[in-house]
N, C-alpha and C. Protein backbone atom coordinates (compact mmCIF):
# COMPACT_ATOMS: atom_id res chain seq x y z
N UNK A 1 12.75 23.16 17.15
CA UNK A 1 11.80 22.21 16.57
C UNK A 1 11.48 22.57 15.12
N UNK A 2 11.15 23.77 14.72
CA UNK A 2 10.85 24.47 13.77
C UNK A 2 12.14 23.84 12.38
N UNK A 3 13.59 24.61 13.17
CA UNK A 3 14.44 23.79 12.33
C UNK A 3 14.64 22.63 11.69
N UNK A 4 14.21 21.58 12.67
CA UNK A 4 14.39 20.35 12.29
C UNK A 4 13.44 19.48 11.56
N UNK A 5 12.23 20.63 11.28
CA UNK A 5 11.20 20.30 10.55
C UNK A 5 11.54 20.88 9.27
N UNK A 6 11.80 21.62 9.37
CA UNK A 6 12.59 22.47 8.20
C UNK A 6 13.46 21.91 7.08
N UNK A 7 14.38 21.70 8.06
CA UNK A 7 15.79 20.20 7.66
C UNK A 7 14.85 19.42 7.03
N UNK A 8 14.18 18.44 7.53
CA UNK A 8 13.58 17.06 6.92
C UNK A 8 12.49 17.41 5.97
N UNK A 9 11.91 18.35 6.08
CA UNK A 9 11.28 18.64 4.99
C UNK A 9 12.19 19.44 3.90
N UNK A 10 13.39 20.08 3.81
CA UNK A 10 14.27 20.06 2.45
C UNK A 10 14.62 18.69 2.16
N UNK A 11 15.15 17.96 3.32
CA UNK A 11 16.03 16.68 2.96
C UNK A 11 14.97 15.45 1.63
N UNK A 12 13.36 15.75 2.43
CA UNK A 12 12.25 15.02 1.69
C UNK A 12 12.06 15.50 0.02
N UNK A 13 11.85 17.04 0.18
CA UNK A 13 12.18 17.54 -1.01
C UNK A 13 12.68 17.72 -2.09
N UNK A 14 14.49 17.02 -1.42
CA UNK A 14 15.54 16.83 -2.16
C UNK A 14 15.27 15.79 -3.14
N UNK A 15 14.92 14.54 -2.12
CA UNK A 15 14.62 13.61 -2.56
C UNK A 15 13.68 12.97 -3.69
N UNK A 16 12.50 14.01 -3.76
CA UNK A 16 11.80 13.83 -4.25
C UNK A 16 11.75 14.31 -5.92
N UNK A 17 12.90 15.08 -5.76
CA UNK A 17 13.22 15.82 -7.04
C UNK A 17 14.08 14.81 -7.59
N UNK A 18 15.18 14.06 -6.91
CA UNK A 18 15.96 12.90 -7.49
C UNK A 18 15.34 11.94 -8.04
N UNK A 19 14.35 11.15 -7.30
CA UNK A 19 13.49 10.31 -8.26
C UNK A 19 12.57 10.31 -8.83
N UNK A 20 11.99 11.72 -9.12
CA UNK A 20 10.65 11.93 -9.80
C UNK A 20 10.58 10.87 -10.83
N UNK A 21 11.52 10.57 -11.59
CA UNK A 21 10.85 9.52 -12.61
C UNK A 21 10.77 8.20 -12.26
N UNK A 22 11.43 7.85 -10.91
CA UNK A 22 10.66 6.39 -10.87
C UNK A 22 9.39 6.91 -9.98
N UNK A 23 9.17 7.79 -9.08
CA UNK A 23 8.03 7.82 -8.75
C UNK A 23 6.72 7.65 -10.12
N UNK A 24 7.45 8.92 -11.32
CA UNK A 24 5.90 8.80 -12.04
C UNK A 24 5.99 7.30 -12.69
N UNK A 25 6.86 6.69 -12.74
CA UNK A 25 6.51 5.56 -13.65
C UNK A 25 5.68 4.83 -12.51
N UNK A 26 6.48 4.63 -11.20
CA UNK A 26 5.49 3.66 -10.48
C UNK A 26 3.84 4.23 -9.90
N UNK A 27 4.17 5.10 -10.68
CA UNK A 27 2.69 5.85 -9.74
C UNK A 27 1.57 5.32 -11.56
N UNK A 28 2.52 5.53 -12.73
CA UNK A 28 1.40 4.77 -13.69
C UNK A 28 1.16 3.83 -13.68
N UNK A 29 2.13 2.70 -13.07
CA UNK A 29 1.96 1.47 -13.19
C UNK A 29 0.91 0.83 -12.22
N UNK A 30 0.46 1.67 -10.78
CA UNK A 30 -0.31 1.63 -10.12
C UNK A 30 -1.41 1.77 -10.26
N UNK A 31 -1.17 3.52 -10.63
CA UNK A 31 -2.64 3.57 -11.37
C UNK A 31 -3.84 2.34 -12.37
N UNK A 32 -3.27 2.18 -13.71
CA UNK A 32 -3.54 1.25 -14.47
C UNK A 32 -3.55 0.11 -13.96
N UNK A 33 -3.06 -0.62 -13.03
CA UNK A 33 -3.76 -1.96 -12.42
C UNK A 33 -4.91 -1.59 -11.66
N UNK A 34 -4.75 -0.24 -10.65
CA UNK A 34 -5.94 0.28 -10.00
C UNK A 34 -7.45 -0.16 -10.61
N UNK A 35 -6.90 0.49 -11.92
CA UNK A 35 -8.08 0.52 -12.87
C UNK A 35 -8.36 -1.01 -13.13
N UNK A 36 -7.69 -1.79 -13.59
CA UNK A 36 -8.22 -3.30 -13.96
C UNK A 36 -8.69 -3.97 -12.74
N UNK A 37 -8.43 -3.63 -11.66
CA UNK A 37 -8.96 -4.02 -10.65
C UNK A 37 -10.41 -3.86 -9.86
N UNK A 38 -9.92 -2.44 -10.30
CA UNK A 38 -11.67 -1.85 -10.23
C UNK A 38 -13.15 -2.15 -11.09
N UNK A 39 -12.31 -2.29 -12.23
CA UNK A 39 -13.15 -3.57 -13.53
C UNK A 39 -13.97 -4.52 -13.15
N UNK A 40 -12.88 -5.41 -11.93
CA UNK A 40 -13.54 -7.07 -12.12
C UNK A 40 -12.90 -7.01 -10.79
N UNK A 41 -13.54 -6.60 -10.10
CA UNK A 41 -13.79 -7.07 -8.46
C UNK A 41 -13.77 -8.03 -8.11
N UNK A 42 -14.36 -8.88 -8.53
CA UNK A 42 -14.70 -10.18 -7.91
C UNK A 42 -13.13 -11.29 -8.35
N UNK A 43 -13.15 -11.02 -9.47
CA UNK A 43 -11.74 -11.86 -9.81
C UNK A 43 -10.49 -11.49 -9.33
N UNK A 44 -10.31 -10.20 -8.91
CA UNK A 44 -9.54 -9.59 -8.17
C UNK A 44 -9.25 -10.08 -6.72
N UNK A 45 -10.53 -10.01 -6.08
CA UNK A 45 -10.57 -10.74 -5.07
C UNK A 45 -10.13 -12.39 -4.95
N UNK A 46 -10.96 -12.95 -5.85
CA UNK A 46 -10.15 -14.28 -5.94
C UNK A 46 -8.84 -14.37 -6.00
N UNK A 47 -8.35 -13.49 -6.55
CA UNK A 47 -6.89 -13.93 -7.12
C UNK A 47 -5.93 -13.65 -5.81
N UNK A 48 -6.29 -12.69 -5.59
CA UNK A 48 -6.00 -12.25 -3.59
C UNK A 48 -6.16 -12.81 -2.93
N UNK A 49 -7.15 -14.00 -3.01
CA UNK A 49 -7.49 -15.06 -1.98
C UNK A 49 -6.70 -16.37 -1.98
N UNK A 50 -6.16 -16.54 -3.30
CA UNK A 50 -5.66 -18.02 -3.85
C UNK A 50 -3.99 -17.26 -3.43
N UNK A 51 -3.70 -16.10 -3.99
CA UNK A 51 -2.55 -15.82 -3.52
C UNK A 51 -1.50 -15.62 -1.94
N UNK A 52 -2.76 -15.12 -0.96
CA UNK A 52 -2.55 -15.31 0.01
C UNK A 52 -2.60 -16.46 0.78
N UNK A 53 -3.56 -17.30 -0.04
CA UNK A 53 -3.49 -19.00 0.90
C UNK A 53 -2.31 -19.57 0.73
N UNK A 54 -1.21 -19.09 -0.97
CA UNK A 54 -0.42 -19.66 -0.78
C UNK A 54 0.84 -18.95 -0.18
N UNK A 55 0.88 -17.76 -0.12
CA UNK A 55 1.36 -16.93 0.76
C UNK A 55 1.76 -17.78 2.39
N UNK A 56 0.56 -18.28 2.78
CA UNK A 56 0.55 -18.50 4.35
C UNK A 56 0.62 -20.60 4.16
N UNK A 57 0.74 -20.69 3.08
CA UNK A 57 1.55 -22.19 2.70
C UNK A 57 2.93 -22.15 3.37
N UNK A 58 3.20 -21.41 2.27
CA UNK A 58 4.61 -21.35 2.08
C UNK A 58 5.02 -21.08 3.83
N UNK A 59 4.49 -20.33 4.41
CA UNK A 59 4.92 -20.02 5.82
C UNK A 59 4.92 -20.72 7.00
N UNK A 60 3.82 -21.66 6.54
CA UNK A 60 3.56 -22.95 7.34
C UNK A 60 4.79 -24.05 7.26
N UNK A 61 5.01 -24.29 5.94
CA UNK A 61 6.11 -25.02 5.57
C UNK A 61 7.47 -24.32 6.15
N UNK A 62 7.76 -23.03 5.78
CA UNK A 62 8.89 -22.22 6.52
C UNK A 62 9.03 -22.42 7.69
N UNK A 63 7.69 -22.54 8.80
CA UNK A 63 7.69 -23.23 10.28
C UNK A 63 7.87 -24.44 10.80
N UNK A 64 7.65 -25.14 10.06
CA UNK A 64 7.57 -26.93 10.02
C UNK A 64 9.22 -27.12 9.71
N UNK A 65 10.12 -26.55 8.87
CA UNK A 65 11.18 -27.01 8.36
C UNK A 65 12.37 -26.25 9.66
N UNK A 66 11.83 -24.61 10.76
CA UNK A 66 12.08 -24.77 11.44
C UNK A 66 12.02 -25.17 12.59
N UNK A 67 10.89 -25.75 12.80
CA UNK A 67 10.28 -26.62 13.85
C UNK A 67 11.37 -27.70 14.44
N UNK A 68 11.80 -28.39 13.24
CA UNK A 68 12.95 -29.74 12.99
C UNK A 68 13.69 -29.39 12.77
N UNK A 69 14.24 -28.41 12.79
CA UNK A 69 15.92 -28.11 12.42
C UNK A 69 16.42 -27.11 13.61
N UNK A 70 15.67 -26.92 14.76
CA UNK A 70 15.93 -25.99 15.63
C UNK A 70 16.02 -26.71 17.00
N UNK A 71 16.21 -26.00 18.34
CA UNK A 71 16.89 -27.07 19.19
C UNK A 71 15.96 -26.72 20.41
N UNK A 72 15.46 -27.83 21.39
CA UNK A 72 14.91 -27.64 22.29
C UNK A 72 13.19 -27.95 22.28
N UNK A 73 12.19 -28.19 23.01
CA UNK A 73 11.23 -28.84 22.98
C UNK A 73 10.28 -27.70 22.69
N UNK A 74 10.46 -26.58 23.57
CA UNK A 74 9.90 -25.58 23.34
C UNK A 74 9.97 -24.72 22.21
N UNK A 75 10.77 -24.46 21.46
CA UNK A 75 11.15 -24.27 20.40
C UNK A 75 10.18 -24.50 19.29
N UNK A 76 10.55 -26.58 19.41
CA UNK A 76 9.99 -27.31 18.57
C UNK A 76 7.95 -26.90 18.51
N UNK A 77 7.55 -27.19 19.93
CA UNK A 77 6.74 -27.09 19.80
C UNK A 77 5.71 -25.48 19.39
N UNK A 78 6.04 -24.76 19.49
CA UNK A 78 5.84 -23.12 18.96
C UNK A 78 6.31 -23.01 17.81
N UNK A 79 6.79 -23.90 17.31
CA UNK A 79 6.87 -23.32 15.59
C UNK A 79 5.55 -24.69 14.87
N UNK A 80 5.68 -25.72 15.23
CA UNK A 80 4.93 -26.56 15.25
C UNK A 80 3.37 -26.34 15.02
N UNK A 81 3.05 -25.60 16.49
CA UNK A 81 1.52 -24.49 16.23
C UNK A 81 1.42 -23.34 15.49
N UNK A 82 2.40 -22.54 15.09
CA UNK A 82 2.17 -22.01 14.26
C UNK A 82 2.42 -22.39 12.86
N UNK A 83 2.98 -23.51 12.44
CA UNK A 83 2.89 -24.38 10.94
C UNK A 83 1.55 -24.43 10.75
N UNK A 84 1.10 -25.53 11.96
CA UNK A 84 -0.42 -25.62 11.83
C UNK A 84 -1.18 -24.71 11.65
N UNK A 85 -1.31 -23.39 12.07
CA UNK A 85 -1.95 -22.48 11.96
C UNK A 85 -1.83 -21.69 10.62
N UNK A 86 -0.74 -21.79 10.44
CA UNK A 86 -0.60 -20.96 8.99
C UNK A 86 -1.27 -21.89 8.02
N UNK A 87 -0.81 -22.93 7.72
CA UNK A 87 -1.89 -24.50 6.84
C UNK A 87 -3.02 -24.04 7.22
N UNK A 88 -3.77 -24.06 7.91
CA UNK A 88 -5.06 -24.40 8.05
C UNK A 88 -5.47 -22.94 7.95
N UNK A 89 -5.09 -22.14 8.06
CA UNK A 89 -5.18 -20.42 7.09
C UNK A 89 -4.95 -20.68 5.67
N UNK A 90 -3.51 -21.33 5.40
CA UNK A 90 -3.73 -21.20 3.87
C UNK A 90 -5.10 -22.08 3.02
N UNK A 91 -4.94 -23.79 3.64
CA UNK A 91 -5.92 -24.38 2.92
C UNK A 91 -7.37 -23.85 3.37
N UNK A 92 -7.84 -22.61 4.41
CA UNK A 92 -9.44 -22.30 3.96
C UNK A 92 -9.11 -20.78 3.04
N UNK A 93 -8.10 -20.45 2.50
CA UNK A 93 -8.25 -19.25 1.62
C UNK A 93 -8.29 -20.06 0.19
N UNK A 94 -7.37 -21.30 0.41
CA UNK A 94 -7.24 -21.71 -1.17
C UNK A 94 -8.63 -23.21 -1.33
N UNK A 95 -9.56 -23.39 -1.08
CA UNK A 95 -10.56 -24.20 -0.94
C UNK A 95 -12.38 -23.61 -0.40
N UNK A 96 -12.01 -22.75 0.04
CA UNK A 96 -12.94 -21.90 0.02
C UNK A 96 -13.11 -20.06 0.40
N UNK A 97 -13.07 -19.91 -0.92
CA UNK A 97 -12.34 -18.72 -1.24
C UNK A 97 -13.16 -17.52 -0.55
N UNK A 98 -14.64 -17.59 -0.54
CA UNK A 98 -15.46 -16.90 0.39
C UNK A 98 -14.94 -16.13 2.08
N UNK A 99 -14.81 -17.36 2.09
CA UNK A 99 -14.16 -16.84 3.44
C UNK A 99 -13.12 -16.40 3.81
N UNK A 100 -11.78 -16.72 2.63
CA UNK A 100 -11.00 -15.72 2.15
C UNK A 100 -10.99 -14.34 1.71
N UNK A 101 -12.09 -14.58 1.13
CA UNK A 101 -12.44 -12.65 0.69
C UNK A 101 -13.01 -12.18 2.01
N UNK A 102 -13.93 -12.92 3.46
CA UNK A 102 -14.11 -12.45 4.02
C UNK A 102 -13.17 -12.05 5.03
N UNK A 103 -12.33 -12.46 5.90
CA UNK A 103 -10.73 -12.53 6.07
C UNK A 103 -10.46 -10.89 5.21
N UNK A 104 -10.03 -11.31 4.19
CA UNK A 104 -9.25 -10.33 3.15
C UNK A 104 -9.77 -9.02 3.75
N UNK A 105 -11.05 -8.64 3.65
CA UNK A 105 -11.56 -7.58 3.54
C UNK A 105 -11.89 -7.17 4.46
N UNK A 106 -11.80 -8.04 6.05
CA UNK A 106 -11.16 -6.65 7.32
C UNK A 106 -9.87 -6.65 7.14
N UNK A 107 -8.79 -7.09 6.46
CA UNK A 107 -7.67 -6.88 6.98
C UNK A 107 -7.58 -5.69 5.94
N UNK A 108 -7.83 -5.56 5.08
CA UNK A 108 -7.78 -4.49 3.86
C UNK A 108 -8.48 -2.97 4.21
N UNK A 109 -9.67 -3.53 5.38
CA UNK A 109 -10.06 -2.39 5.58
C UNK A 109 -9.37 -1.67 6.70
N UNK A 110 -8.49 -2.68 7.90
CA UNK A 110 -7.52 -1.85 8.78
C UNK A 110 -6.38 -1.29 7.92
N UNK A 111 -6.05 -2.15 6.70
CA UNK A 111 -4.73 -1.70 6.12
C UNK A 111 -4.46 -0.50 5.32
N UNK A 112 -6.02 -0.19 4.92
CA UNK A 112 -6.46 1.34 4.21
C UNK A 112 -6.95 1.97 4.92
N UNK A 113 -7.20 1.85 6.57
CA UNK A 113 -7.38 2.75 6.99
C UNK A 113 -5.45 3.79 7.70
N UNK A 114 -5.31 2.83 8.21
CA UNK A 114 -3.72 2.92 8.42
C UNK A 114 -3.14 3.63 7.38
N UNK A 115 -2.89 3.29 5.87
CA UNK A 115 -2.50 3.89 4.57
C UNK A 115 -3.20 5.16 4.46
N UNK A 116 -4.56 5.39 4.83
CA UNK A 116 -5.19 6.99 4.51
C UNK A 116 -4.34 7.72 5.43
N UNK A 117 -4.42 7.62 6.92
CA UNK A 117 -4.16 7.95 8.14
C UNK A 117 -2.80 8.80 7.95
N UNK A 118 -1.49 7.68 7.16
CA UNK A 118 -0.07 7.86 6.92
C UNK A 118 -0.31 8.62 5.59
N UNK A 119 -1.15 8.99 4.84
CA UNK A 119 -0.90 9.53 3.25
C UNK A 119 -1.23 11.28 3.73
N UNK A 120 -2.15 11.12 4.59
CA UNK A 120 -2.51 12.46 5.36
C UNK A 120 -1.77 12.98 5.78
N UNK A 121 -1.14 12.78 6.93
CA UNK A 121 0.18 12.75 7.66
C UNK A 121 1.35 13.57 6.49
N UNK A 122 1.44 12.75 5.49
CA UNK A 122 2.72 13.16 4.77
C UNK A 122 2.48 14.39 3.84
N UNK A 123 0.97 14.40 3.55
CA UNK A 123 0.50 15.43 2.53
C UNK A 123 1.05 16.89 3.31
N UNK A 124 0.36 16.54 4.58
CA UNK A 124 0.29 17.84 5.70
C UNK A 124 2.13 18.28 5.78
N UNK A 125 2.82 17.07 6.17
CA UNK A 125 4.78 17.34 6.16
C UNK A 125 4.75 18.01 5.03
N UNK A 126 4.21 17.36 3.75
CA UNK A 126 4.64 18.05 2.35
C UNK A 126 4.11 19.78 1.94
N UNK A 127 3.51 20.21 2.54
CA UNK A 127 2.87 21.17 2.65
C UNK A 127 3.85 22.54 2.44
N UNK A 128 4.28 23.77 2.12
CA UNK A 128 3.11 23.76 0.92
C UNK A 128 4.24 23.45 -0.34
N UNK A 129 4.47 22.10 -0.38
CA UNK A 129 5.45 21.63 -2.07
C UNK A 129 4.58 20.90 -2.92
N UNK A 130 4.70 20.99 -3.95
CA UNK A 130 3.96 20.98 -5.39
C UNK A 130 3.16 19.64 -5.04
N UNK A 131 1.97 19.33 -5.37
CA UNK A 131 1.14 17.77 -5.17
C UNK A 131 0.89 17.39 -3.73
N UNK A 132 1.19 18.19 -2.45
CA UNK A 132 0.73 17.94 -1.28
C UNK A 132 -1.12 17.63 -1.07
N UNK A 133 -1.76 18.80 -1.77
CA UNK A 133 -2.75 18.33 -1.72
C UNK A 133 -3.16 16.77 -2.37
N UNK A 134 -2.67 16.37 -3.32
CA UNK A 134 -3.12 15.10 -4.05
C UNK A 134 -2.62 13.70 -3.14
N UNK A 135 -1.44 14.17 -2.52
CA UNK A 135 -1.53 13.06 -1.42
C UNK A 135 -2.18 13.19 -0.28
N UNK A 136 -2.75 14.04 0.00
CA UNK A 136 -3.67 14.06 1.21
C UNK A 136 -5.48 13.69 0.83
N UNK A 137 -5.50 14.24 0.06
CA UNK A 137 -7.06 13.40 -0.59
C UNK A 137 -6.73 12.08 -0.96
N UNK A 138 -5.95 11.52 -1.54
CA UNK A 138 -5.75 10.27 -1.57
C UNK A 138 -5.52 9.51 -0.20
N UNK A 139 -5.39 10.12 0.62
CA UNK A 139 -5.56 9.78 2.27
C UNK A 139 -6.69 9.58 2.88
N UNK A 140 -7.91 11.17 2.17
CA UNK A 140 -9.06 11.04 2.88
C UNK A 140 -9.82 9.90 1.94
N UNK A 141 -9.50 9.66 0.45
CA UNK A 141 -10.31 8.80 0.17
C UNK A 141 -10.22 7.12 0.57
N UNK A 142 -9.25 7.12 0.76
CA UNK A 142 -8.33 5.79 1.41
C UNK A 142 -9.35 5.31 2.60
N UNK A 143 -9.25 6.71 3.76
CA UNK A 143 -10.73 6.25 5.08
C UNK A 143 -12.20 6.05 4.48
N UNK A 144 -11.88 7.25 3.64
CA UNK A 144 -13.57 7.31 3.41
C UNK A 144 -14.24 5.46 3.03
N UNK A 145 -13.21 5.41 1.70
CA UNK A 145 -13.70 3.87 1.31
C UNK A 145 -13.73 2.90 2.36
N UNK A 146 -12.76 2.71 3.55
CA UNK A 146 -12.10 1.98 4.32
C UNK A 146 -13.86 1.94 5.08
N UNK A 147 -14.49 3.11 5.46
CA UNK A 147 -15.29 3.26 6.73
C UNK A 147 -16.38 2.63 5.67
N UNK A 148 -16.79 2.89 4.34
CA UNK A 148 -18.19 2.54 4.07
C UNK A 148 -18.34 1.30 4.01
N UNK A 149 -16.95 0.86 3.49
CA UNK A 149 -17.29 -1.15 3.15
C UNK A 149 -17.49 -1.51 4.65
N UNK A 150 -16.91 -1.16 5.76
CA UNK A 150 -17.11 -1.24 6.86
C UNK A 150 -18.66 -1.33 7.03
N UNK A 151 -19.40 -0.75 7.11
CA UNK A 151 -20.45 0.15 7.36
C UNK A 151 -21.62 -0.98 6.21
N UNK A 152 -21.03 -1.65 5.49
CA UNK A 152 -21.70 -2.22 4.81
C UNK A 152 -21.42 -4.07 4.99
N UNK A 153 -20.44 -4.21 5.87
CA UNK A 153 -19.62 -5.49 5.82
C UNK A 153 -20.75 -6.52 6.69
N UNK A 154 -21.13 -7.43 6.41
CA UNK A 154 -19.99 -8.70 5.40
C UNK A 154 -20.98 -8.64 3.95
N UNK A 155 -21.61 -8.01 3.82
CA UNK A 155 -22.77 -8.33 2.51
C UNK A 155 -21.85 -8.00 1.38
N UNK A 156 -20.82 -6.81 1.58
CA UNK A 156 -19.70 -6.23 0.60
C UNK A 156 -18.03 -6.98 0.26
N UNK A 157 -18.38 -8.05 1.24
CA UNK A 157 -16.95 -9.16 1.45
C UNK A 157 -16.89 -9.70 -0.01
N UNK A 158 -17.95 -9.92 -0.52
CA UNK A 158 -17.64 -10.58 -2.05
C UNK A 158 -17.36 -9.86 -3.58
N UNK A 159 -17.29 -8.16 -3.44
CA UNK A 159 -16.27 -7.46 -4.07
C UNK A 159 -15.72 -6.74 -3.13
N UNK A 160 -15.71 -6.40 -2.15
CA UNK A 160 -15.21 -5.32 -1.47
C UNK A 160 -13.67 -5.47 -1.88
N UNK A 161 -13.31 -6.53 -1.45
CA UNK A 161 -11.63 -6.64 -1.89
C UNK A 161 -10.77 -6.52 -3.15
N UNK A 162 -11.49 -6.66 -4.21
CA UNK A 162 -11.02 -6.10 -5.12
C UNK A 162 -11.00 -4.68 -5.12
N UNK A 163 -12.19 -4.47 -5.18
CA UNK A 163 -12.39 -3.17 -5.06
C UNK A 163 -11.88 -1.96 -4.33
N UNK A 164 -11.66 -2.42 -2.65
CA UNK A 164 -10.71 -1.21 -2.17
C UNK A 164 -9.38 -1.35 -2.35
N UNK A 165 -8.41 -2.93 -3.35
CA UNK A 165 -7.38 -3.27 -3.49
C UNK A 165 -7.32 -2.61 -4.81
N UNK A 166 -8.33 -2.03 -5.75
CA UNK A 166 -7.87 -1.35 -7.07
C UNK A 166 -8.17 0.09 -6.74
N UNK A 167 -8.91 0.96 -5.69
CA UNK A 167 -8.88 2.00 -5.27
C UNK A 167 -7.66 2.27 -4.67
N UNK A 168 -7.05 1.49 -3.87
CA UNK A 168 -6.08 2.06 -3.02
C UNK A 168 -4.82 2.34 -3.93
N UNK A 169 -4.96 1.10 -5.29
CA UNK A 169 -3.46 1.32 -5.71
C UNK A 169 -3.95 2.48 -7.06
N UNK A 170 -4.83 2.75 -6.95
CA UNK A 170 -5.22 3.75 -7.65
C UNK A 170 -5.23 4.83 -7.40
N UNK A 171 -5.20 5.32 -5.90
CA UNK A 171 -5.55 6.81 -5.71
C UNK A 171 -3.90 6.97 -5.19
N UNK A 172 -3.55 6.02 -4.49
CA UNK A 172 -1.96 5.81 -4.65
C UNK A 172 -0.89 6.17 -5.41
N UNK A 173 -0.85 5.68 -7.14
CA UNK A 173 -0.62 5.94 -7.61
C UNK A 173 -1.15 7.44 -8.23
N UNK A 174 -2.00 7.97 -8.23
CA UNK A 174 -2.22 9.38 -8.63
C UNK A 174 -1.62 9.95 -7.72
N UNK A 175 -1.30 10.10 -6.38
CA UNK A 175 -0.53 11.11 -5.33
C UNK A 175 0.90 10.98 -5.79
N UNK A 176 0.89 9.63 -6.69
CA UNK A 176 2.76 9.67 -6.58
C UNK A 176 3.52 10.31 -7.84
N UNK A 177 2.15 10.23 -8.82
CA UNK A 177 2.21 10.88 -10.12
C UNK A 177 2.23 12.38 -10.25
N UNK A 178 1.18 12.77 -8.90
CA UNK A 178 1.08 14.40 -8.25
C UNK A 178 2.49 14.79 -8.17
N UNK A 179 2.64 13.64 -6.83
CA UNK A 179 4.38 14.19 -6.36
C UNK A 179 5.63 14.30 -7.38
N UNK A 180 5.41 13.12 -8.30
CA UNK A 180 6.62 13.65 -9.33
C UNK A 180 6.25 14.59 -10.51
N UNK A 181 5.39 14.89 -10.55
CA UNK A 181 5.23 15.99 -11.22
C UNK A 181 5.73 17.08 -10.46
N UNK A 182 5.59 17.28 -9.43
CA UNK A 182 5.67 18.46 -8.58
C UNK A 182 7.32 18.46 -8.08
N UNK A 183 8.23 17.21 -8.21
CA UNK A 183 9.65 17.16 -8.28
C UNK A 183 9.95 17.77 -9.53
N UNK A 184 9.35 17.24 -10.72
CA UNK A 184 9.65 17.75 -11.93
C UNK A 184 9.65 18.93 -12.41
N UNK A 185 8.88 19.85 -11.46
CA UNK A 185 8.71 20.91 -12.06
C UNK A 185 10.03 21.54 -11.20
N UNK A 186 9.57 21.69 -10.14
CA UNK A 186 10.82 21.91 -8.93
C UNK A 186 12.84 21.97 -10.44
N UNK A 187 12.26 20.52 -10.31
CA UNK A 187 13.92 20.49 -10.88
C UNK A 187 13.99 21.50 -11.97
N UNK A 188 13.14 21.53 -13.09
CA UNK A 188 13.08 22.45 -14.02
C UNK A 188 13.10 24.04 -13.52
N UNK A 189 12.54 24.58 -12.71
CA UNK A 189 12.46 25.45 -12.37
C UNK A 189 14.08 25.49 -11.27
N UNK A 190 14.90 24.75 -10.63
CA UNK A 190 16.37 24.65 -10.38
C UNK A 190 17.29 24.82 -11.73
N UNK A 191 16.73 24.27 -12.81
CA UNK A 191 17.79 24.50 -13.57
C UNK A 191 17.17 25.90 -14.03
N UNK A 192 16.18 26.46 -14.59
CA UNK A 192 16.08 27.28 -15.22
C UNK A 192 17.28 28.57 -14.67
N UNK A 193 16.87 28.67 -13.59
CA UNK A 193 17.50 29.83 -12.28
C UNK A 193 19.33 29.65 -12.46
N UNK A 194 19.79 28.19 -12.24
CA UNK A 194 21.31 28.19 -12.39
C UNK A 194 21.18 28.61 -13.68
N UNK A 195 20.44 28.38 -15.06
CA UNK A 195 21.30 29.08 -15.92
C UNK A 195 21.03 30.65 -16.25
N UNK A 196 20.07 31.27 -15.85
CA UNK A 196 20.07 32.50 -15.62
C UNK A 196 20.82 33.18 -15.07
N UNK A 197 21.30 32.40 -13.62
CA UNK A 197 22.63 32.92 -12.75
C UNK A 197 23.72 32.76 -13.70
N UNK A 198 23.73 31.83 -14.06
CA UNK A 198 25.00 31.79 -15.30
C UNK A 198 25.36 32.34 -15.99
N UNK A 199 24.64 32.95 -17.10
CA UNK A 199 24.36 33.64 -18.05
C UNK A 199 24.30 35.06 -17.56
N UNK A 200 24.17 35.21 -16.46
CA UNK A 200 23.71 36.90 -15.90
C UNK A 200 25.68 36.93 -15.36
């Protein structure tokens, strides 16, 4: 068992040293929306709300077009109810957006709790390689936020969603910026050694 933890944690390692630079770029690019998000909550939220109504448009229509193009009654009729259902999801996110942010912001709060849960998880695998800790606090802060908007919900439904949607891609992006730093150094410290072996 030991081995094979062993194995996948070099194999993760490996990996992590190969793409350190798209990790740090995507971990800035995260960050910095984090931040604009965290700004203006409320517009954040809107924009999450109008986006997802049309999100679950588009899906309604995706059901309706196989509703009629597919064979059998039963068929027909189960894609049918779920057209309808997705429409009448999208048009109350895109017409009244309230209740979209309210919607939004349990699903955001199971989806960051799930995301802390898994960032923990991986900090602990990553253990002890360079930035493990930074993805694991970005785990506990992930619940922590997840439990208070909870704890405060529905009075917090009208920023909450911006708000744990610019935290999450914020503390997100700092674990990933941790981690490629911590590839980066790794690799530097691989080459330093081959050319010492070299040279020696």
């Amino acid at each position: 068992m030991s081995t094979v933890d062993a194995t996948e944690r070099e194999q993760l390692t490996n990996t992590i040293q190969d793409t350190w630079r798209l990790l740090m770029g995507v971990g800035v690019v995260l960050t910095l929306v984090g931040l604009l998000a965290i700004v203006t909550p409320f517009f954040t939220g809107i924009t999450l709300s109008f986006l997802f109504g049309a999100y679950l448009i588009v899906g309604a229509v995706a059901h309706l077009i196989h509703a009629f193009s597919g064979r059998g009654w039963t068929g027909f009729v189960f894609q049918l109810i779920l057209a309808i259902i997705f429409a009448a999801g999208g048009l109350a996110f895109l017409f009244n957006p309230l209740v979209g942010l309210t919607a939004l912001t349990l699903l955001l709060i199971a989806f960051f709790l799930v995301e802390g849960f898994i960032e923990l998880a991986m900090g602990f695998r990553l253990r002890p390689e360079r930035g493990w800790l930074w993805v694991a606090v970005s785990g506990v802060a992930s619940v922590l936020v997840a439990v208070l908007v909870w704890l405060s919900f529905p009075s917090s439904a009208a920023w909450a969603v911006g708000l744990l949607f610019g935290i999450g891609l914020f503390t997100s992006g700092l674990s990933m910026i941790a981690t490629a730093m911590g590839g980066r150094a790794a690799v530097k410290e691989a080459t330093t050694t081959s050319g010492t072996e070299t040279s020696g």
